[in-house]
N, C-alpha and C. Protein backbone atom coordinates (compact mmCIF):
# COMPACT_ATOMS: atom_id res chain seq x y z
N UNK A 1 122.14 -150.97 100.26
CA UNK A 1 121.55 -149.82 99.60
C UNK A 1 120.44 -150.30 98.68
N UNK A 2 119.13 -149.61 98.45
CA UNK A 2 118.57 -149.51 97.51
C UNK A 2 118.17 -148.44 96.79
N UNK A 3 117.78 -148.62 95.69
CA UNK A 3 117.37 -147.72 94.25
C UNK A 3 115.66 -147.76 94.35
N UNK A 4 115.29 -146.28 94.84
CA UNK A 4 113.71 -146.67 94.65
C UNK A 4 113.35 -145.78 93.46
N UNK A 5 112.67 -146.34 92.31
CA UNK A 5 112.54 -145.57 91.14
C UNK A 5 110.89 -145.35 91.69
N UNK A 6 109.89 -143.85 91.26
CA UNK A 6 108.69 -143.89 91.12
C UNK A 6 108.35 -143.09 90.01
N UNK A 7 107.39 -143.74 89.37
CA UNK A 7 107.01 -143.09 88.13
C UNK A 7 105.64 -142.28 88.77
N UNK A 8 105.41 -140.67 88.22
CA UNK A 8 104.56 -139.94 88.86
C UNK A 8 103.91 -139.43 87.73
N UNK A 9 103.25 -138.94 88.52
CA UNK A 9 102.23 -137.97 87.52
C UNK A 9 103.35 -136.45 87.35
N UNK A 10 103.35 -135.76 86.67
CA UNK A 10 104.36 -134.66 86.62
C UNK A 10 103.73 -133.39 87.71
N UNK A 11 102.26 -133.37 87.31
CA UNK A 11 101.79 -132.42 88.34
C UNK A 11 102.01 -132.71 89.99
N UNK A 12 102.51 -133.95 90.19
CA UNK A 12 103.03 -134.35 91.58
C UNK A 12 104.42 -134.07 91.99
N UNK A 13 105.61 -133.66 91.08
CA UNK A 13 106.74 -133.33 91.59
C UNK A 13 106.98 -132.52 92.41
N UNK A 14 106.74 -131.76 92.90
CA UNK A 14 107.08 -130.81 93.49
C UNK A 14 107.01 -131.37 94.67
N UNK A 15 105.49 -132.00 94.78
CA UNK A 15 105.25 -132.25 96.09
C UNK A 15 105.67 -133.46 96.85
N UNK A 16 106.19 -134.28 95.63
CA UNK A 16 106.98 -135.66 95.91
C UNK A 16 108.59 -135.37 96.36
N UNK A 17 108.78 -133.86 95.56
CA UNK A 17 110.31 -133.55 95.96
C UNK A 17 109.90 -133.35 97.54
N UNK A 18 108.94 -131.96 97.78
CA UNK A 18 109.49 -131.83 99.34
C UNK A 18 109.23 -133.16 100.42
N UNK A 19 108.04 -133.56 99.80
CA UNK A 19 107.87 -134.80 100.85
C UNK A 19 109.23 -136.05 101.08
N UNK A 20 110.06 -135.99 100.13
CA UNK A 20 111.87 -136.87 100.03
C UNK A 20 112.71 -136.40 100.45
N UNK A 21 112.58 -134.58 100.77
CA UNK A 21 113.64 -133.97 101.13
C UNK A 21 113.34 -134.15 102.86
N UNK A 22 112.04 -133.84 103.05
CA UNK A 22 111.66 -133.95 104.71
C UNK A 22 111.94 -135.70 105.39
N UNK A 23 112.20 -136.35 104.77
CA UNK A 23 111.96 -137.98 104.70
C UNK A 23 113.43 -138.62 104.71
N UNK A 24 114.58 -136.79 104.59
CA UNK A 24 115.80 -137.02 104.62
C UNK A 24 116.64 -137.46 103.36
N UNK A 25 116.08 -137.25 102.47
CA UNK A 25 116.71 -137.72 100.91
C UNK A 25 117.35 -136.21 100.59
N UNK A 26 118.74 -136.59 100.33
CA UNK A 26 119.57 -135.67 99.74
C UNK A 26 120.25 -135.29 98.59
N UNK A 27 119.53 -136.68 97.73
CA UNK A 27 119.80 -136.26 96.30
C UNK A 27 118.63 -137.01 95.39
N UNK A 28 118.20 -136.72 94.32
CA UNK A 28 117.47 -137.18 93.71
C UNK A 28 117.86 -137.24 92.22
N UNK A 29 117.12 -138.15 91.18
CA UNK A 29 117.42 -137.87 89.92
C UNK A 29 116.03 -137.67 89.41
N UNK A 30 115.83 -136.75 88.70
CA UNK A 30 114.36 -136.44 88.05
C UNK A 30 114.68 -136.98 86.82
N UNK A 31 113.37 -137.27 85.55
CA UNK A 31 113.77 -137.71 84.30
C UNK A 31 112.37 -137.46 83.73
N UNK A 32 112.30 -136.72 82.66
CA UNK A 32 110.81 -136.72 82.08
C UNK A 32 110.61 -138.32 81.06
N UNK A 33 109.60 -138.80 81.60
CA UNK A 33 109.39 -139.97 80.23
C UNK A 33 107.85 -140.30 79.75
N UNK A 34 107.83 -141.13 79.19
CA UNK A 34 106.29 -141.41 78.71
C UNK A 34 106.01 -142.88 78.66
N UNK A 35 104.62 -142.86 78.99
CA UNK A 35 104.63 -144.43 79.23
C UNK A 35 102.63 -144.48 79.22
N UNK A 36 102.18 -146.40 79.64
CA UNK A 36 101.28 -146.49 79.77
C UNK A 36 101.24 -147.52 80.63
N UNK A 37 100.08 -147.87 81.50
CA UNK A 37 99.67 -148.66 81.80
C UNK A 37 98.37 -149.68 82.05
N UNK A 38 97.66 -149.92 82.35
CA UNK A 38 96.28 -149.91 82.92
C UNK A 38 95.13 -149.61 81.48
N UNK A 39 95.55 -147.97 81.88
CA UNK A 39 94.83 -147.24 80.98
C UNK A 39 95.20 -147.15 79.48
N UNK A 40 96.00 -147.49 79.01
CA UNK A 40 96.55 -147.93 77.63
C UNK A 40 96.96 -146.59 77.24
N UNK A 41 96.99 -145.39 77.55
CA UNK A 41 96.63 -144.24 77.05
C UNK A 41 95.50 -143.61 77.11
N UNK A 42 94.90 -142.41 76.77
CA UNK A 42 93.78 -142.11 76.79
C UNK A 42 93.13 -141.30 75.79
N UNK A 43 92.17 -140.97 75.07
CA UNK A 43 91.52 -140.10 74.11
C UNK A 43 91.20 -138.65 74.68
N UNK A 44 91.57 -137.92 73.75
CA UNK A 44 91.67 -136.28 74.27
C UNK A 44 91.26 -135.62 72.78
N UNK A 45 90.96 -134.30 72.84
CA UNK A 45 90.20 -133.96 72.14
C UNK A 45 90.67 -131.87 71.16
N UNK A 46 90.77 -132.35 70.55
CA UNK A 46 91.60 -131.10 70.27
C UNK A 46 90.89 -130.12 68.93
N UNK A 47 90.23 -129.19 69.07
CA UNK A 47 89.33 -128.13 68.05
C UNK A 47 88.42 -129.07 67.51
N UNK A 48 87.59 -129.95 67.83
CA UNK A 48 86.53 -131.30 67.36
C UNK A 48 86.81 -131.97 67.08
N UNK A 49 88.61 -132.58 67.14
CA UNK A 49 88.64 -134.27 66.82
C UNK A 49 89.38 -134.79 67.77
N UNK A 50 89.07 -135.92 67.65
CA UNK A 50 89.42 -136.79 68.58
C UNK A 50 90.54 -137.86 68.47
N UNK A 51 91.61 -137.57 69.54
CA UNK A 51 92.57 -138.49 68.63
C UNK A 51 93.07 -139.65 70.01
N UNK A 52 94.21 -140.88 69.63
CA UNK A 52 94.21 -141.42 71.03
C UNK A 52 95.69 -140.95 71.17
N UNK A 53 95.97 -140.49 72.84
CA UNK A 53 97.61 -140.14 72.99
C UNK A 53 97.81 -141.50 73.73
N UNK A 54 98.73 -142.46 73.37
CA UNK A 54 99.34 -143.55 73.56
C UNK A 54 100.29 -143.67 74.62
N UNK A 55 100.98 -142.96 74.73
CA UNK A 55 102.25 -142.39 75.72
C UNK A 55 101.75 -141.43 76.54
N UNK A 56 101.79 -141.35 77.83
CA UNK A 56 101.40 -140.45 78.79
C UNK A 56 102.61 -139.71 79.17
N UNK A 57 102.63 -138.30 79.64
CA UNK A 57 103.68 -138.31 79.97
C UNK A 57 103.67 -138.08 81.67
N UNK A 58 104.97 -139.00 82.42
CA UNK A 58 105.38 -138.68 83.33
C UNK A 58 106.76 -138.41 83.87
N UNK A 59 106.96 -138.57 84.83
CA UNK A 59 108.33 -138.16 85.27
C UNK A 59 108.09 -139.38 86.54
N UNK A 60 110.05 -139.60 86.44
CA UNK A 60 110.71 -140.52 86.81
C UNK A 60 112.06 -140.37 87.97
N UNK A 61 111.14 -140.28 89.62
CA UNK A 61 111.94 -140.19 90.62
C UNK A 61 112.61 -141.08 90.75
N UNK A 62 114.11 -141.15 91.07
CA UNK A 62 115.26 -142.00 91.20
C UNK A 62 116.04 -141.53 92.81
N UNK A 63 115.81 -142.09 93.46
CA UNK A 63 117.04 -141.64 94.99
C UNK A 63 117.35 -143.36 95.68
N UNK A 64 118.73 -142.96 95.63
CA UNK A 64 119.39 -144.55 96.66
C UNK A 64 119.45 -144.37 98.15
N UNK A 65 119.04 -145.09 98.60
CA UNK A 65 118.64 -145.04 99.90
C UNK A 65 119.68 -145.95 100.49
N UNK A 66 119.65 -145.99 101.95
CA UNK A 66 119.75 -147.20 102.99
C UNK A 66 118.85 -148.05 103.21
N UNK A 67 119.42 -149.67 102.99
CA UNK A 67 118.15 -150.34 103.65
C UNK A 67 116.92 -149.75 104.84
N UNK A 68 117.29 -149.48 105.98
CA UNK A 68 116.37 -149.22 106.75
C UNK A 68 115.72 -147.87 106.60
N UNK A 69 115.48 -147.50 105.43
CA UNK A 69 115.16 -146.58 104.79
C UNK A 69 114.23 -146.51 103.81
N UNK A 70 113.56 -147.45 103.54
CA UNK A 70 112.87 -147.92 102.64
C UNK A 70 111.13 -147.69 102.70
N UNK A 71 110.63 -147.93 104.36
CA UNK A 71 109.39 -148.18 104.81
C UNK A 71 109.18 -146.34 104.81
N UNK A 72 109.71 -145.92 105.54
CA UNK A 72 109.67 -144.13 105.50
C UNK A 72 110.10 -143.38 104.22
N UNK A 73 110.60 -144.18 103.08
CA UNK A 73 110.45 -143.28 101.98
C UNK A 73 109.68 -143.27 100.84
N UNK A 74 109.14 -144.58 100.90
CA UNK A 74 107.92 -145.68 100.17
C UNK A 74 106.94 -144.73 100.45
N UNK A 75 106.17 -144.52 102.19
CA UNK A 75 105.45 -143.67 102.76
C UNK A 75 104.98 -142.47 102.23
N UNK A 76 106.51 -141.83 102.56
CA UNK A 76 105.99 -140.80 102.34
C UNK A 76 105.73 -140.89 100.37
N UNK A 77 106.49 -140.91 99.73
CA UNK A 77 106.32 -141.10 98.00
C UNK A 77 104.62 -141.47 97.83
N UNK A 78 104.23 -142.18 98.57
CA UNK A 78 102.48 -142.89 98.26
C UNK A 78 101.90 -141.41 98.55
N UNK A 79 102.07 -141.05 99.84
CA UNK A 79 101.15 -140.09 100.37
C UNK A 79 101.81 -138.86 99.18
N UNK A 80 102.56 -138.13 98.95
CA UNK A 80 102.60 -137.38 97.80
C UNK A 80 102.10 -137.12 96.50
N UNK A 81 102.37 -138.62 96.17
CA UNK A 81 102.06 -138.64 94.41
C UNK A 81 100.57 -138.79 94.64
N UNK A 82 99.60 -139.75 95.89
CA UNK A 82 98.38 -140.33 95.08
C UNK A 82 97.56 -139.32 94.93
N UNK A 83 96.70 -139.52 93.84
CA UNK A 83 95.25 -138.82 93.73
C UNK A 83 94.56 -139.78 93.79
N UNK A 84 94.18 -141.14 94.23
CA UNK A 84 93.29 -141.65 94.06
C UNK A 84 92.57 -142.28 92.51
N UNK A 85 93.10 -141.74 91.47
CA UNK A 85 92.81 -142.00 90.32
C UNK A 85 93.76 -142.49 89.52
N UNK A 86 93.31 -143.56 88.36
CA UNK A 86 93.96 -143.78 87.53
C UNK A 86 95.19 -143.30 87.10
N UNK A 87 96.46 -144.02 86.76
CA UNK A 87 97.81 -143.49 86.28
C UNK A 87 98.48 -142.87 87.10
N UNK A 88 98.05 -142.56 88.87
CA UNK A 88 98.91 -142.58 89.74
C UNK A 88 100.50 -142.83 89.79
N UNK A 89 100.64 -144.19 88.95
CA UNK A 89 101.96 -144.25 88.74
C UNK A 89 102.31 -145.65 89.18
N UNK A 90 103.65 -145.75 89.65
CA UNK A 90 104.16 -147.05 90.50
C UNK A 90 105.84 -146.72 91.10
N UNK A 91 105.95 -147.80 92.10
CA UNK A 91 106.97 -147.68 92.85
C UNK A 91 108.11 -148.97 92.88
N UNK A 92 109.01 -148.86 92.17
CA UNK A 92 109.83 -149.77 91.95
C UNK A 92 111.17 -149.83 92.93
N UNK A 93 111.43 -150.90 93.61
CA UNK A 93 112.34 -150.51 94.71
C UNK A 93 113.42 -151.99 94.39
N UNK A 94 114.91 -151.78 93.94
CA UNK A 94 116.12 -152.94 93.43
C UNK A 94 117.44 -152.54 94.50
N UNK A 95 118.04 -153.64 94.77
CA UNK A 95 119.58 -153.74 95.39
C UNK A 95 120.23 -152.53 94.39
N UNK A 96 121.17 -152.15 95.14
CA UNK A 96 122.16 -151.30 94.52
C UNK A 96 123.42 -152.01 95.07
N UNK A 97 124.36 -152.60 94.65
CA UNK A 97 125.62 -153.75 94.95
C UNK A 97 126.85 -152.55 95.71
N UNK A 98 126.71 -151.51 94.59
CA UNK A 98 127.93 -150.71 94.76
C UNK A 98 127.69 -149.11 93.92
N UNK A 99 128.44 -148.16 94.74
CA UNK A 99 128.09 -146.85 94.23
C UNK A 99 129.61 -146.15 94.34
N UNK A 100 129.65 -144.98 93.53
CA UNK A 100 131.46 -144.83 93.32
C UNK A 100 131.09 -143.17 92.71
N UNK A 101 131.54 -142.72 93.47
CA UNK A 101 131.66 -141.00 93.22
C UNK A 101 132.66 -140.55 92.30
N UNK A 102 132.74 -140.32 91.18
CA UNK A 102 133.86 -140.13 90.03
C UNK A 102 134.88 -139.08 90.48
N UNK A 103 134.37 -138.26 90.69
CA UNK A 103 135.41 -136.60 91.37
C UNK A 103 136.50 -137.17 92.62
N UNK A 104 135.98 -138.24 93.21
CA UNK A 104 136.70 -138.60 94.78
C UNK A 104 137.19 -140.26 94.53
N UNK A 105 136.41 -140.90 94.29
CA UNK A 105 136.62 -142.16 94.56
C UNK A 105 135.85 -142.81 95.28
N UNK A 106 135.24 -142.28 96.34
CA UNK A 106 134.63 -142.37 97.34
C UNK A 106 133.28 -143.51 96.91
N UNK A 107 132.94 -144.48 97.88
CA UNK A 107 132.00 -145.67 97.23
C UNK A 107 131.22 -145.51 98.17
N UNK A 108 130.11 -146.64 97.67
CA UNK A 108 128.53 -146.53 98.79
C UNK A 108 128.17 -145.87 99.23
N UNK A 109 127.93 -145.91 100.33
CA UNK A 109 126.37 -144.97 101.08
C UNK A 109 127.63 -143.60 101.03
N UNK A 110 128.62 -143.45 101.16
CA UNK A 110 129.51 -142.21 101.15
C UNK A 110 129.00 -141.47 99.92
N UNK A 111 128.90 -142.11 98.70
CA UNK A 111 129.46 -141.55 97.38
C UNK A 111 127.60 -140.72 97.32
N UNK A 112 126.65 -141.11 97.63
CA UNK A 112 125.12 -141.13 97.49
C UNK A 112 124.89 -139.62 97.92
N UNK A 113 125.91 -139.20 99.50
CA UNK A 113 125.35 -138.14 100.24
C UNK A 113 126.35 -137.07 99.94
């Protein structure tokens, strides 16, 4: 199993959800957070002053997959989120050892779906 985390732009969820649900993903974890990269943040401008926002905010797709599952959900996640521009985001993909459904007992790829 793996854990593919992607950090998005927020105006991309929706379209990152249906593109995971068609791609066969049956559960997801959403998470609002804030962050920077690249761009350090950016300067924005509010009744004539100018201030810097440090923290961007995005949101934080989480779904565990099957290994052979990885190349088709990577895919589709790129083609969803990109705009081509800056702060796009990133795609973080880690082993998952073991997974355990609290209500059942039920472990791994069982406990996920």
């Amino acid at each position: 199993m793996k854990k593919i985390e992607a950090i998005i732009r927020p105006s991309k969820l929706e379209e990152v959800k249906v593109a995971l649900v068609n791609a066969g993903i049956v559960g997801m974890t959403i998470t609002e957070v804030r962050g920077f990269g690249r761009q350090k943040g950016q300067t924005q401008h509010y009744r004539g002053t100018e201030y810097q926002v440090e923290f961007l905010h995005k949101i934080k797709v989480e779904v565990i997959i099957e290994d052979n599952q990885i190349d088709g959900v990577v895919e589709s996640l790129i083609a969803a989120a990109r705009t081509g521009e800056i702060g796009d985001g990133k795609i973080f993909i880690t082993p998952v050892e073991q997974s355990i459904r609290i209500r059942t007992g039920i472990t791994n790829l069982a406990a996920v779906r």
